[in-house]
N, C-alpha and C. Protein backbone atom coordinates (compact mmCIF):
# COMPACT_ATOMS: atom_id res chain seq x y z
N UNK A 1 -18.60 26.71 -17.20
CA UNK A 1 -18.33 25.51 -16.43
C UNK A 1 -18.13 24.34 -17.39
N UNK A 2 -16.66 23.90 -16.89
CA UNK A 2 -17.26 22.61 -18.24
C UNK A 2 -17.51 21.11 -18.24
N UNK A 3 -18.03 20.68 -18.60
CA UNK A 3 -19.22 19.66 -18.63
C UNK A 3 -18.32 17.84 -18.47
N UNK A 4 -17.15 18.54 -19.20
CA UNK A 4 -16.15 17.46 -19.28
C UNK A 4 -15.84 16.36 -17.79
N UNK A 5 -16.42 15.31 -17.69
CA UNK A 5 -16.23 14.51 -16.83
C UNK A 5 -14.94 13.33 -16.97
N UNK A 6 -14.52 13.73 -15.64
CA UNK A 6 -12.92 13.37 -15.35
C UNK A 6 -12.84 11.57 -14.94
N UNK A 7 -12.52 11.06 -15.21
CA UNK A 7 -12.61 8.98 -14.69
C UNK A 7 -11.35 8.69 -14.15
N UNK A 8 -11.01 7.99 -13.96
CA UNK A 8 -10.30 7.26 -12.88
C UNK A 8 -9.05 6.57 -13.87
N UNK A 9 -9.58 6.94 -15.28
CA UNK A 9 -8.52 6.09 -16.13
C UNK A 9 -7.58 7.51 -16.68
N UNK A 10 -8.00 8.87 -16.33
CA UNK A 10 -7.27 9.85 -16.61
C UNK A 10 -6.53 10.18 -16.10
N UNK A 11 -6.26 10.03 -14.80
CA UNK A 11 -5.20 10.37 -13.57
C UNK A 11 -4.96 8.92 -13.05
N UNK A 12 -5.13 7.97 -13.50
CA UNK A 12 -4.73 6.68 -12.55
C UNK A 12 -2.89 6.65 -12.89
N UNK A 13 -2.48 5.95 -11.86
CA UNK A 13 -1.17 5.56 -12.06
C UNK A 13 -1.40 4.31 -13.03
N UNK A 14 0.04 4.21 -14.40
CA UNK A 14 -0.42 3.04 -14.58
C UNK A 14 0.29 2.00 -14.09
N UNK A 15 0.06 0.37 -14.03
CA UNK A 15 0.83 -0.71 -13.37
C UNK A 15 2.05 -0.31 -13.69
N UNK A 16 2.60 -0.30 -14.34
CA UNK A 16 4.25 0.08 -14.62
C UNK A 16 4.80 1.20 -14.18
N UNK A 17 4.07 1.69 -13.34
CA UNK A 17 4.69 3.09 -12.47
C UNK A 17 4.35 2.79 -10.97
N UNK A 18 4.31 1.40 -10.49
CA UNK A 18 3.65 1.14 -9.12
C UNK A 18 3.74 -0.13 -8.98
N UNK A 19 4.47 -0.51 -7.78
CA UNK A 19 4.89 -1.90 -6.91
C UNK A 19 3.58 -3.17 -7.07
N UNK A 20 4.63 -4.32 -7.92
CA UNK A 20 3.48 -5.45 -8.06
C UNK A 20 4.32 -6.52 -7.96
N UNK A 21 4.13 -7.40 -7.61
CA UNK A 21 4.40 -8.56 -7.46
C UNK A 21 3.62 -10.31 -7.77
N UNK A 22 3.64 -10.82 -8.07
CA UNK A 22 3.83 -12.48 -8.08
C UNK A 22 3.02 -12.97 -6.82
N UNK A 23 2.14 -13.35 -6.63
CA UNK A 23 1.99 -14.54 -4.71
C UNK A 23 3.02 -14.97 -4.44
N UNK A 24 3.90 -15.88 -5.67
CA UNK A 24 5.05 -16.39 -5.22
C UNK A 24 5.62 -16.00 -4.54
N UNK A 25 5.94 -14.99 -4.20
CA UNK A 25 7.63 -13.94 -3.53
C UNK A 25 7.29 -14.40 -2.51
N UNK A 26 8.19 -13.56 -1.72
CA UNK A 26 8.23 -13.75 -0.45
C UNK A 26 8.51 -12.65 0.17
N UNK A 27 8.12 -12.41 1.68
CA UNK A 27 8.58 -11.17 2.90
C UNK A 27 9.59 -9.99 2.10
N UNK A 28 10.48 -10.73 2.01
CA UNK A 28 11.52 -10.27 2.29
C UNK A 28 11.40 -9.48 0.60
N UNK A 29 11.22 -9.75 -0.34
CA UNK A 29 11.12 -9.99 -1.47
C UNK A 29 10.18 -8.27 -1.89
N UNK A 30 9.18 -8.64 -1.29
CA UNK A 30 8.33 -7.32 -1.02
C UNK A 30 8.52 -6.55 -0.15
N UNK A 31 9.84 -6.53 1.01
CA UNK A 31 10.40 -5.27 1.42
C UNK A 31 11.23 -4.53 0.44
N UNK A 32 12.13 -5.51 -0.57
CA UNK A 32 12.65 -4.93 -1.06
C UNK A 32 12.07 -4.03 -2.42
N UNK A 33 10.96 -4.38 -2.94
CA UNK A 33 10.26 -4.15 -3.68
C UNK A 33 9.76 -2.94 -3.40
N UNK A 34 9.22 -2.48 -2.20
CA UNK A 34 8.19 -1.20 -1.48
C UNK A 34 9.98 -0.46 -0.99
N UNK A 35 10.86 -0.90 -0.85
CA UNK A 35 11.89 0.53 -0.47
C UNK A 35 12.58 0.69 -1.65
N UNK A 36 12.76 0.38 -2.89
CA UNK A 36 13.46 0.32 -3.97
C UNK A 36 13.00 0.86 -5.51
N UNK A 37 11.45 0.36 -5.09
CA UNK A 37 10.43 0.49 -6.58
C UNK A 37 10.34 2.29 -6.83
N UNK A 38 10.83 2.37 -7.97
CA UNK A 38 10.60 3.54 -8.61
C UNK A 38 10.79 3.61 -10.11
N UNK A 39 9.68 4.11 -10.76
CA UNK A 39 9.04 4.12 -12.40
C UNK A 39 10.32 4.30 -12.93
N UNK A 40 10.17 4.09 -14.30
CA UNK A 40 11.08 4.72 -14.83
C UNK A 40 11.09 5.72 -14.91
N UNK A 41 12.08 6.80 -15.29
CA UNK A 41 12.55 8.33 -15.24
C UNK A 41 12.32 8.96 -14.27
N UNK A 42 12.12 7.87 -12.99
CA UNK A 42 11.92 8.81 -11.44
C UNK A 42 13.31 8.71 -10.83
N UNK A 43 13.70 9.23 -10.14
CA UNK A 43 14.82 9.70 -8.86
C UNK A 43 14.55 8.27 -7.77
N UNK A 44 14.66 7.32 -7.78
CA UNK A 44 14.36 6.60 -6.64
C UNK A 44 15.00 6.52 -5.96
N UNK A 45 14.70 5.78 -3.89
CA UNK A 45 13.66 4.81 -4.46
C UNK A 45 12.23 6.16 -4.47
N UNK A 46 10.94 5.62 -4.73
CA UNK A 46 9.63 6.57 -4.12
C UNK A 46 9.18 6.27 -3.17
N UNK A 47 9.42 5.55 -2.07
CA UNK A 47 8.75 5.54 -1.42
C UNK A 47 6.92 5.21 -1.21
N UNK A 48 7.35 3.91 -1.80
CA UNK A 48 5.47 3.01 -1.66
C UNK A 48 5.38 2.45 -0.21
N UNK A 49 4.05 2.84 0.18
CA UNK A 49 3.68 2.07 1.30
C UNK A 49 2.68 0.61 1.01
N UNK A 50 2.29 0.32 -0.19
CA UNK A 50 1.92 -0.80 -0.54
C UNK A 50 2.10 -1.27 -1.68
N UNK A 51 2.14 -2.58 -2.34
CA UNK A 51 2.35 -2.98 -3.77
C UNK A 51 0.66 -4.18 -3.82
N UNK A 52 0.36 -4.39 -4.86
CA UNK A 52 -0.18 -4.72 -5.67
C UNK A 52 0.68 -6.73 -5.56
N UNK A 53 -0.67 -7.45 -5.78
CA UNK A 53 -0.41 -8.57 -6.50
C UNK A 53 -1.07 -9.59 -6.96
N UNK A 54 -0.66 -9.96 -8.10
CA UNK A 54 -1.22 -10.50 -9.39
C UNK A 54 -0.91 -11.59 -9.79
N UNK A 55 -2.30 -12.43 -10.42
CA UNK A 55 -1.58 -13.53 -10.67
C UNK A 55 -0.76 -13.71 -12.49
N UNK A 56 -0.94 -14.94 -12.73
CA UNK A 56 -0.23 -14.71 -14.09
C UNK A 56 -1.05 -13.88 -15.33
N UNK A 57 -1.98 -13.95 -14.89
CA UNK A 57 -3.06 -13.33 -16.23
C UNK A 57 -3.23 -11.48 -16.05
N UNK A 58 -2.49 -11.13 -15.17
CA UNK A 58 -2.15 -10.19 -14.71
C UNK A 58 -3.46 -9.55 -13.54
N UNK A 59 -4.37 -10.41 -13.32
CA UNK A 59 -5.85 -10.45 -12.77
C UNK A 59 -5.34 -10.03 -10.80
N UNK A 60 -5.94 -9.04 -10.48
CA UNK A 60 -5.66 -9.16 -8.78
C UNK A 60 -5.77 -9.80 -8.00
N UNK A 61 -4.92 -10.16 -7.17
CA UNK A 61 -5.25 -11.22 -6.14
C UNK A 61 -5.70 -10.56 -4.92
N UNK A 62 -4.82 -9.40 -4.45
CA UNK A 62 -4.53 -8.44 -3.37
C UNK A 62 -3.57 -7.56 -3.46
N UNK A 63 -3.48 -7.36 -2.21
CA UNK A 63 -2.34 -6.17 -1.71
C UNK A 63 -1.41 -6.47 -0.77
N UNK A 64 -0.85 -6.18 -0.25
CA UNK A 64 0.41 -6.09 0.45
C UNK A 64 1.01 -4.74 1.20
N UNK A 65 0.61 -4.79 2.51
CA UNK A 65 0.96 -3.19 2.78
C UNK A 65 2.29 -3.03 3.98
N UNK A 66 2.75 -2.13 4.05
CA UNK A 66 4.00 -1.75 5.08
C UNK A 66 3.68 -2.23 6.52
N UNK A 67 2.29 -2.27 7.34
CA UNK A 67 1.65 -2.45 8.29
C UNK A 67 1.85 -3.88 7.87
N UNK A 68 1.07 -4.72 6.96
CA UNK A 68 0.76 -6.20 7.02
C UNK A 68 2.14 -6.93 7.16
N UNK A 69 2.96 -6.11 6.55
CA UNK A 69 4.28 -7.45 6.68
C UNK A 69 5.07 -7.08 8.13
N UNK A 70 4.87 -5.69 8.84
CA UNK A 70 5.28 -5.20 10.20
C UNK A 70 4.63 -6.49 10.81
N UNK A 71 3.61 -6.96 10.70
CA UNK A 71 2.55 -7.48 11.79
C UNK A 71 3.16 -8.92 11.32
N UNK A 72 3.86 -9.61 10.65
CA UNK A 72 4.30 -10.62 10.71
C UNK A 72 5.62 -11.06 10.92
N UNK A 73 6.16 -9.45 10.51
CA UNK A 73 7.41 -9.69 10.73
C UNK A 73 7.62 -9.83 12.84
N UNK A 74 6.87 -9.22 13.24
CA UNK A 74 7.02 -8.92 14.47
C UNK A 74 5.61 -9.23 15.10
N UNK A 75 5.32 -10.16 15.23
CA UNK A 75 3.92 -10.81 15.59
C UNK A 75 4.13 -11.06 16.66
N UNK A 76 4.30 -11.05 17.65
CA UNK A 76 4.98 -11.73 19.06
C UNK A 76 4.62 -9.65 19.61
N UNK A 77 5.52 -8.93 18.95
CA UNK A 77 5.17 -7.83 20.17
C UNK A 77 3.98 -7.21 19.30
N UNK A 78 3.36 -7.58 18.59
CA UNK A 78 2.42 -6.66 17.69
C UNK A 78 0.83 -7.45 17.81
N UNK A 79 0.74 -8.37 18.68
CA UNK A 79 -0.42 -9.68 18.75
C UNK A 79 -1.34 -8.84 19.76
N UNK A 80 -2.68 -8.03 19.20
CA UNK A 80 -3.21 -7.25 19.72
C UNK A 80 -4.10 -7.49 20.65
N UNK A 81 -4.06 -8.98 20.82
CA UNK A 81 -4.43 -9.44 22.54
C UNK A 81 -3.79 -9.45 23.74
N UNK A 82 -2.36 -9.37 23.33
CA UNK A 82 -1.54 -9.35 24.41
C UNK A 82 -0.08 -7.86 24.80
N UNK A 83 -0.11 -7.02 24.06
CA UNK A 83 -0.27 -5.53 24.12
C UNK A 83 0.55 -5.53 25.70
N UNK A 84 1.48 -5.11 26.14
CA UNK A 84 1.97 -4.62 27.08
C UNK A 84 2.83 -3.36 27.56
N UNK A 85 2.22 -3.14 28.41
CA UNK A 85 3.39 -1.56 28.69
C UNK A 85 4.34 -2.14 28.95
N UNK A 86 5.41 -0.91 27.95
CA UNK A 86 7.20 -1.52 28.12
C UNK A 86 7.46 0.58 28.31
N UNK A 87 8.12 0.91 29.49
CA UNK A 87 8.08 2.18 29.61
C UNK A 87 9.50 2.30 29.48
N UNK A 88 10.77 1.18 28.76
CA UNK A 88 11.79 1.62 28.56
C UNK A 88 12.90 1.38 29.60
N UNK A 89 14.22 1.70 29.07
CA UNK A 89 15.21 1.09 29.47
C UNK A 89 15.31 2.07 31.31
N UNK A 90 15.66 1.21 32.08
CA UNK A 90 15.49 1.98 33.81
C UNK A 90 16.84 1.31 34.50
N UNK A 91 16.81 1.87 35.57
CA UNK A 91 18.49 1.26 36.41
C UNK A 91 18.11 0.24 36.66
N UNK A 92 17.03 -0.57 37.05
CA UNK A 92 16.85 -2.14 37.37
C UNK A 92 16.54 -2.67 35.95
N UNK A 93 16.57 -2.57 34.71
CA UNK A 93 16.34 -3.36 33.95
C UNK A 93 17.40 -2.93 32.88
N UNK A 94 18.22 -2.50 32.88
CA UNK A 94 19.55 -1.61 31.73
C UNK A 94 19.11 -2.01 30.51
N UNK A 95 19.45 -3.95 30.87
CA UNK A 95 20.09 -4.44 29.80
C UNK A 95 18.48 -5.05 29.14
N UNK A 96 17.23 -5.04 29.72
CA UNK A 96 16.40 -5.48 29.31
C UNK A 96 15.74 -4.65 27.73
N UNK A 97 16.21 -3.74 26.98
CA UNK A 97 15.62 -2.69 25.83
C UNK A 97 16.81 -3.40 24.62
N UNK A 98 18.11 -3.91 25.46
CA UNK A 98 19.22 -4.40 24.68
C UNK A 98 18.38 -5.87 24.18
N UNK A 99 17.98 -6.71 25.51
CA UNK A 99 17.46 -7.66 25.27
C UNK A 99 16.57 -7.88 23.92
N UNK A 100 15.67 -7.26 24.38
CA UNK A 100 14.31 -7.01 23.41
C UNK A 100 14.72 -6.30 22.00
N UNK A 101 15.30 -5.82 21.91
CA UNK A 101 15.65 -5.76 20.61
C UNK A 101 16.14 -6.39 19.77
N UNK A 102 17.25 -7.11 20.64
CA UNK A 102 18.04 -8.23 19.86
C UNK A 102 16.97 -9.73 19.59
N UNK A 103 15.79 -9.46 20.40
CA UNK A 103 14.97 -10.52 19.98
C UNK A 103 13.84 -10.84 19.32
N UNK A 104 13.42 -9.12 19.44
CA UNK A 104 12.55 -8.79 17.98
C UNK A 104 13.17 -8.70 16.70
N UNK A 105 14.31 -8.51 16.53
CA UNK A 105 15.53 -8.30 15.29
C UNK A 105 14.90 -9.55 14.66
N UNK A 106 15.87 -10.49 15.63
CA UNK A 106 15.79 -11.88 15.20
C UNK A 106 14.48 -12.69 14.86
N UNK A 107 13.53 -12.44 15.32
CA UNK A 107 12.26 -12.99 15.11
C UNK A 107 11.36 -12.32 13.70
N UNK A 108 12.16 -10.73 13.55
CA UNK A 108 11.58 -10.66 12.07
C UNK A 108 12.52 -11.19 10.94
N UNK A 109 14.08 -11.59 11.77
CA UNK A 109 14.87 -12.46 10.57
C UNK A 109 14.33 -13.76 10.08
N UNK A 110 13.53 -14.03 11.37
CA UNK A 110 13.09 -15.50 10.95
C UNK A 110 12.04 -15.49 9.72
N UNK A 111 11.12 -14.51 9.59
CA UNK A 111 9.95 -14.36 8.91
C UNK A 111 10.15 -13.86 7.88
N UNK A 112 11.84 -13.23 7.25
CA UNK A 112 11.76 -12.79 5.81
C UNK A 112 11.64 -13.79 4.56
N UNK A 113 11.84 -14.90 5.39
CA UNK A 113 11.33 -15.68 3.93
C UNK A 113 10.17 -16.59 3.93
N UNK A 114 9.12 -16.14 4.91
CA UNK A 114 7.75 -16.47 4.88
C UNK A 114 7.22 -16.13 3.19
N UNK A 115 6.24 -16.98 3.19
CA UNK A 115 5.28 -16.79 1.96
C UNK A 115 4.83 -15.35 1.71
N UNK A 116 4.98 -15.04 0.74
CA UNK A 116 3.75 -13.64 0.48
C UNK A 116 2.60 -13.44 1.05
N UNK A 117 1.62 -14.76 0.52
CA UNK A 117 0.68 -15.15 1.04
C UNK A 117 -0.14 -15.00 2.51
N UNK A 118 1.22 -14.54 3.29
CA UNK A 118 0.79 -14.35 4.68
C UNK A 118 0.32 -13.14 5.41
N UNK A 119 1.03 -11.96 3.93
CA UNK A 119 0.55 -10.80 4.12
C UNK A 119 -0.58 -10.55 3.02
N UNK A 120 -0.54 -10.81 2.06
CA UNK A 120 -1.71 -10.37 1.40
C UNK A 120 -2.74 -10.34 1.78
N UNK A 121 -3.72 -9.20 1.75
CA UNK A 121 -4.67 -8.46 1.95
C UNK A 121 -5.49 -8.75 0.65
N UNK A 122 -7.18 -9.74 0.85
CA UNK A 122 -7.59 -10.09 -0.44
C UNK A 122 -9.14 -9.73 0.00
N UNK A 123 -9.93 -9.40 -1.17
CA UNK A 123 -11.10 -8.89 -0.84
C UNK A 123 -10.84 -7.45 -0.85
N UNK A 124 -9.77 -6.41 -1.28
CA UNK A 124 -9.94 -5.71 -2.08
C UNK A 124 -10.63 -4.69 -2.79
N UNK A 125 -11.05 -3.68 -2.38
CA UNK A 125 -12.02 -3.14 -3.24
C UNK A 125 -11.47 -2.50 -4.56
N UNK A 126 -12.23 -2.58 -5.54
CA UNK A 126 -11.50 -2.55 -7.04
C UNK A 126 -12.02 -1.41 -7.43
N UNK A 127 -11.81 -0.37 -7.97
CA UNK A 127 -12.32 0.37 -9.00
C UNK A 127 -12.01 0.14 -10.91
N UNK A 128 -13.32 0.70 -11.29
CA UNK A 128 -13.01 0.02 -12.59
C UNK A 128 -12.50 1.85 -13.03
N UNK A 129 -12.19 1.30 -14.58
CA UNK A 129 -11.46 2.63 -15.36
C UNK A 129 -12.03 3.56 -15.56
N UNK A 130 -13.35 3.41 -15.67
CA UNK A 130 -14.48 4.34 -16.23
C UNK A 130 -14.88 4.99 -15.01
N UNK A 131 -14.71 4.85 -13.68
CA UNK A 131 -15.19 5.11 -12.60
C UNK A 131 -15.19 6.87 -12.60
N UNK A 132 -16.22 7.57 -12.39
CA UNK A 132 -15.93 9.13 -12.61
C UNK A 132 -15.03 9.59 -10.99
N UNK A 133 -14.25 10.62 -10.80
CA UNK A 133 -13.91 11.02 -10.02
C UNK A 133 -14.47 11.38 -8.61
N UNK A 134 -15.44 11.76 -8.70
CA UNK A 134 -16.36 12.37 -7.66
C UNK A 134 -17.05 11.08 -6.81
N UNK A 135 -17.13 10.18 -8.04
CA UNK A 135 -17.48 8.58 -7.19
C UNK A 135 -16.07 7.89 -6.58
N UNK A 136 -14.96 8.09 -7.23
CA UNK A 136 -13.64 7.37 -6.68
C UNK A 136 -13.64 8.12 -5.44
N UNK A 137 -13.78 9.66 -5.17
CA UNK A 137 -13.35 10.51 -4.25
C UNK A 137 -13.90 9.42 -3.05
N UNK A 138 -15.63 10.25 -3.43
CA UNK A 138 -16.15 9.28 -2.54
C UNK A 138 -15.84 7.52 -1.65
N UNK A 139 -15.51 7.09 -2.34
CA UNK A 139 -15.38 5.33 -2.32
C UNK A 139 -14.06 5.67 -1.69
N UNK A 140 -13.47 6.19 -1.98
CA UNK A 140 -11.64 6.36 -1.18
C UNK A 140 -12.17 7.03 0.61
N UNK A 141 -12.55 8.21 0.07
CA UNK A 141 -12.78 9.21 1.73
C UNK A 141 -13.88 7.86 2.76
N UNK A 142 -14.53 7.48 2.59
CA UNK A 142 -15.52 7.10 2.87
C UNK A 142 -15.26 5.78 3.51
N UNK A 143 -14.26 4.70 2.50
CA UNK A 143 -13.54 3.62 3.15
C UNK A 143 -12.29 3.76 3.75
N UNK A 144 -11.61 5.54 4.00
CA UNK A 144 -10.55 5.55 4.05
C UNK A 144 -9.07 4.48 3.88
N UNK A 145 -9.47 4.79 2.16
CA UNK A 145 -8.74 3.74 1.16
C UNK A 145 -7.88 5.32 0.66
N UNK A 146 -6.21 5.06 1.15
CA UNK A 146 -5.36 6.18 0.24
C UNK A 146 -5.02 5.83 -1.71
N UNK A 147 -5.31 4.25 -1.88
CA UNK A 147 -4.93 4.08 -3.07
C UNK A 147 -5.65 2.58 -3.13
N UNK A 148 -6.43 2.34 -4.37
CA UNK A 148 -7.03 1.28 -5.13
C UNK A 148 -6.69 0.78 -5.89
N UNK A 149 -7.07 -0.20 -6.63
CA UNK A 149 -6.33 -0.87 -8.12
C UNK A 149 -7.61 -0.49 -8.93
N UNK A 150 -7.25 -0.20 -10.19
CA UNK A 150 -8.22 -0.09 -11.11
C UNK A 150 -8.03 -1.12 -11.88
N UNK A 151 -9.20 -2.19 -12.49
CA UNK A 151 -9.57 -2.59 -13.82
C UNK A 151 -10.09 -2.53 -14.74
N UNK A 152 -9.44 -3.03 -15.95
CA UNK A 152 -10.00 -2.85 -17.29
C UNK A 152 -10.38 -4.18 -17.84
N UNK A 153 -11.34 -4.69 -18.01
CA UNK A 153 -11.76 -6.06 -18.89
C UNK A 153 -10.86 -7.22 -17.83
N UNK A 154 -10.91 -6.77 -16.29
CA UNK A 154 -10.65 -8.18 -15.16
C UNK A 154 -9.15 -8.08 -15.25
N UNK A 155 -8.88 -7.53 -15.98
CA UNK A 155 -7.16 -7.16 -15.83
C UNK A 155 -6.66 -5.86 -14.79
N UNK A 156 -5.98 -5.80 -13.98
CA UNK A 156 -5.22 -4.71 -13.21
C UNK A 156 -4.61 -3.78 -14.24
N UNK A 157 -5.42 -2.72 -14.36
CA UNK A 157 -4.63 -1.83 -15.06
C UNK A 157 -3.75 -0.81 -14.56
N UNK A 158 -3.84 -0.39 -13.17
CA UNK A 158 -3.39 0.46 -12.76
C UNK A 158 -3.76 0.88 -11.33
N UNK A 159 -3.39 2.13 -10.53
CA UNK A 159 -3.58 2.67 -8.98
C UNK A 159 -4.48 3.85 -9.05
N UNK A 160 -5.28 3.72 -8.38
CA UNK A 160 -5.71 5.16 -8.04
C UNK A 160 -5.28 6.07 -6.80
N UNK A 161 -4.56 6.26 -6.84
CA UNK A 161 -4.16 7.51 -5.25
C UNK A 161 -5.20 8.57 -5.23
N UNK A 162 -5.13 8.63 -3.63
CA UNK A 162 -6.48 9.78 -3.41
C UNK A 162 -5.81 11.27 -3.30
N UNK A 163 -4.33 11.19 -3.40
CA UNK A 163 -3.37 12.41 -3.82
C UNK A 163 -3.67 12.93 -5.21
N UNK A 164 -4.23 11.71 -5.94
CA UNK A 164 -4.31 12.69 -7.35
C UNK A 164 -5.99 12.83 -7.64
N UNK A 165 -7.06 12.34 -6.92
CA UNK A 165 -7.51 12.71 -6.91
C UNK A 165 -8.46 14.29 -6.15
N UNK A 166 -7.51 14.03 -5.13
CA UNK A 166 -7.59 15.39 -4.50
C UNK A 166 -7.33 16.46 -5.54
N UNK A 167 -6.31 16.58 -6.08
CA UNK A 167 -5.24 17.15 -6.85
C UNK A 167 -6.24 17.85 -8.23
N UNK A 168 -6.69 16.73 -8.56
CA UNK A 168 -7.84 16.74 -9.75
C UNK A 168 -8.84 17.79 -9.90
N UNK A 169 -9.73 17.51 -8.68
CA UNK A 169 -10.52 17.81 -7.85
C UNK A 169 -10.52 18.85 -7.33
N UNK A 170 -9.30 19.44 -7.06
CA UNK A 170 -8.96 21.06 -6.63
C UNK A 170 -9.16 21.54 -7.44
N UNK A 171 -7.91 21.33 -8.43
CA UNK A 171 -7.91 21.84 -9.46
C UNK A 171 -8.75 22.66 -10.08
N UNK A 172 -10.06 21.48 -10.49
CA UNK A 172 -11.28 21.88 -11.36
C UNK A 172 -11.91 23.13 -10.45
N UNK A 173 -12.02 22.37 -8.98
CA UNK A 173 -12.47 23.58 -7.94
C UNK A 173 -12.30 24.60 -8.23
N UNK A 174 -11.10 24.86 -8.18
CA UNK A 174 -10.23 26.78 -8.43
C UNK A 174 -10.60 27.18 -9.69
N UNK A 175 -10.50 26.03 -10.53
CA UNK A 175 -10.18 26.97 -11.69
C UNK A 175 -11.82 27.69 -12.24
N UNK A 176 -13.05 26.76 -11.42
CA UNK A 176 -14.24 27.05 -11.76
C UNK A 176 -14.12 28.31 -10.71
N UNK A 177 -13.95 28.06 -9.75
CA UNK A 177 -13.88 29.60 -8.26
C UNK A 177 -13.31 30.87 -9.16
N UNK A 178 -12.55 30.71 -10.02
CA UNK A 178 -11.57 31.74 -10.70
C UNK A 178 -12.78 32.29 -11.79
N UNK A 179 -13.32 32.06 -12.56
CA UNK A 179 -14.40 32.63 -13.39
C UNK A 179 -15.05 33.19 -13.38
């Protein structure tokens, strides 16, 4: 069995292989960022469901996820106090699905050049580099968190996905099951 303990800085993605951004940007700015962003020597785009963002010292501010900018882009049908059954287009209402679309369109046109700021997600839970695996597992399954930021010395060094820690984690599984 071997003794060798696995951290969070061995399998982390590093920042330069994963969607980050500025506060500055904007909406629109970080759609294009999450359908486009892919590392170098990848096939893109990859397909991120969240990016990362930082201020100038490269230090975290938050996150930014596919859900948070949905919920602003479209805040009017997505405002979870007011929630209504819409059962779709019927012979007394044809043109009402035409309606509504053309006016949710427009209402997330209005919001692509909202602040960043409006989606970021702050408070964050951080993992540091040294973090052993079996504790990241944990801290991910547990907050059902799919991916974290790791730091090194208050700097963003990088992502943790719970894909590679699974991955990790098997791994060692089998290959100890195999002996």
């Amino acid at each position: 069995m071997s003794t060798e303990i696995q951290t969070v800085r061995d399998i982390m993605l590093p920042l330069s292989g994963f969607p980050c951004m500025k506060e500055s940007g904007t909406v629109q700015e970080a759609i294009r960022q999450l359908r486009s962003f892919c590392p170098l020597g990848s096939a893109g785009p990859c397909g991120f469901s969240e990016l990362m963002v930082v201020d100038d010292q490269g230090g975290l501010i938050g996150r930014v996820t596919q859900q948070g900018i949905l919920r602003v882009l479209f805040s009017t049908l997505l405002d979870p106090l007011d929630i209504k059954q819409f059962s779709g287009k019927t012979i007394e209402f044809s043109e009402l699905t035409t309606l509504l679309n053309g006016v949710l369109i427009n209402e997330g046109v209005n919001h692509l050049n909202a602040s960043l700021t409006k989606v970021i997600e702050t408070g964050v839970r951080v993992l540091p580099a040294s973090t052993d695996l079996i504790h990241a597992m944990s801290v991910m399954v547990i907050s059902r968190e799919t991916v974290l930021p790791v730091e090194e010395n208050g700097r963003l060094v990088g992502v943790i996905q719970l894909a590679e820690v699974f991955g990790a984690l098997g791994d060692r599984l089998i290959a100890m099951n195999s002996k």
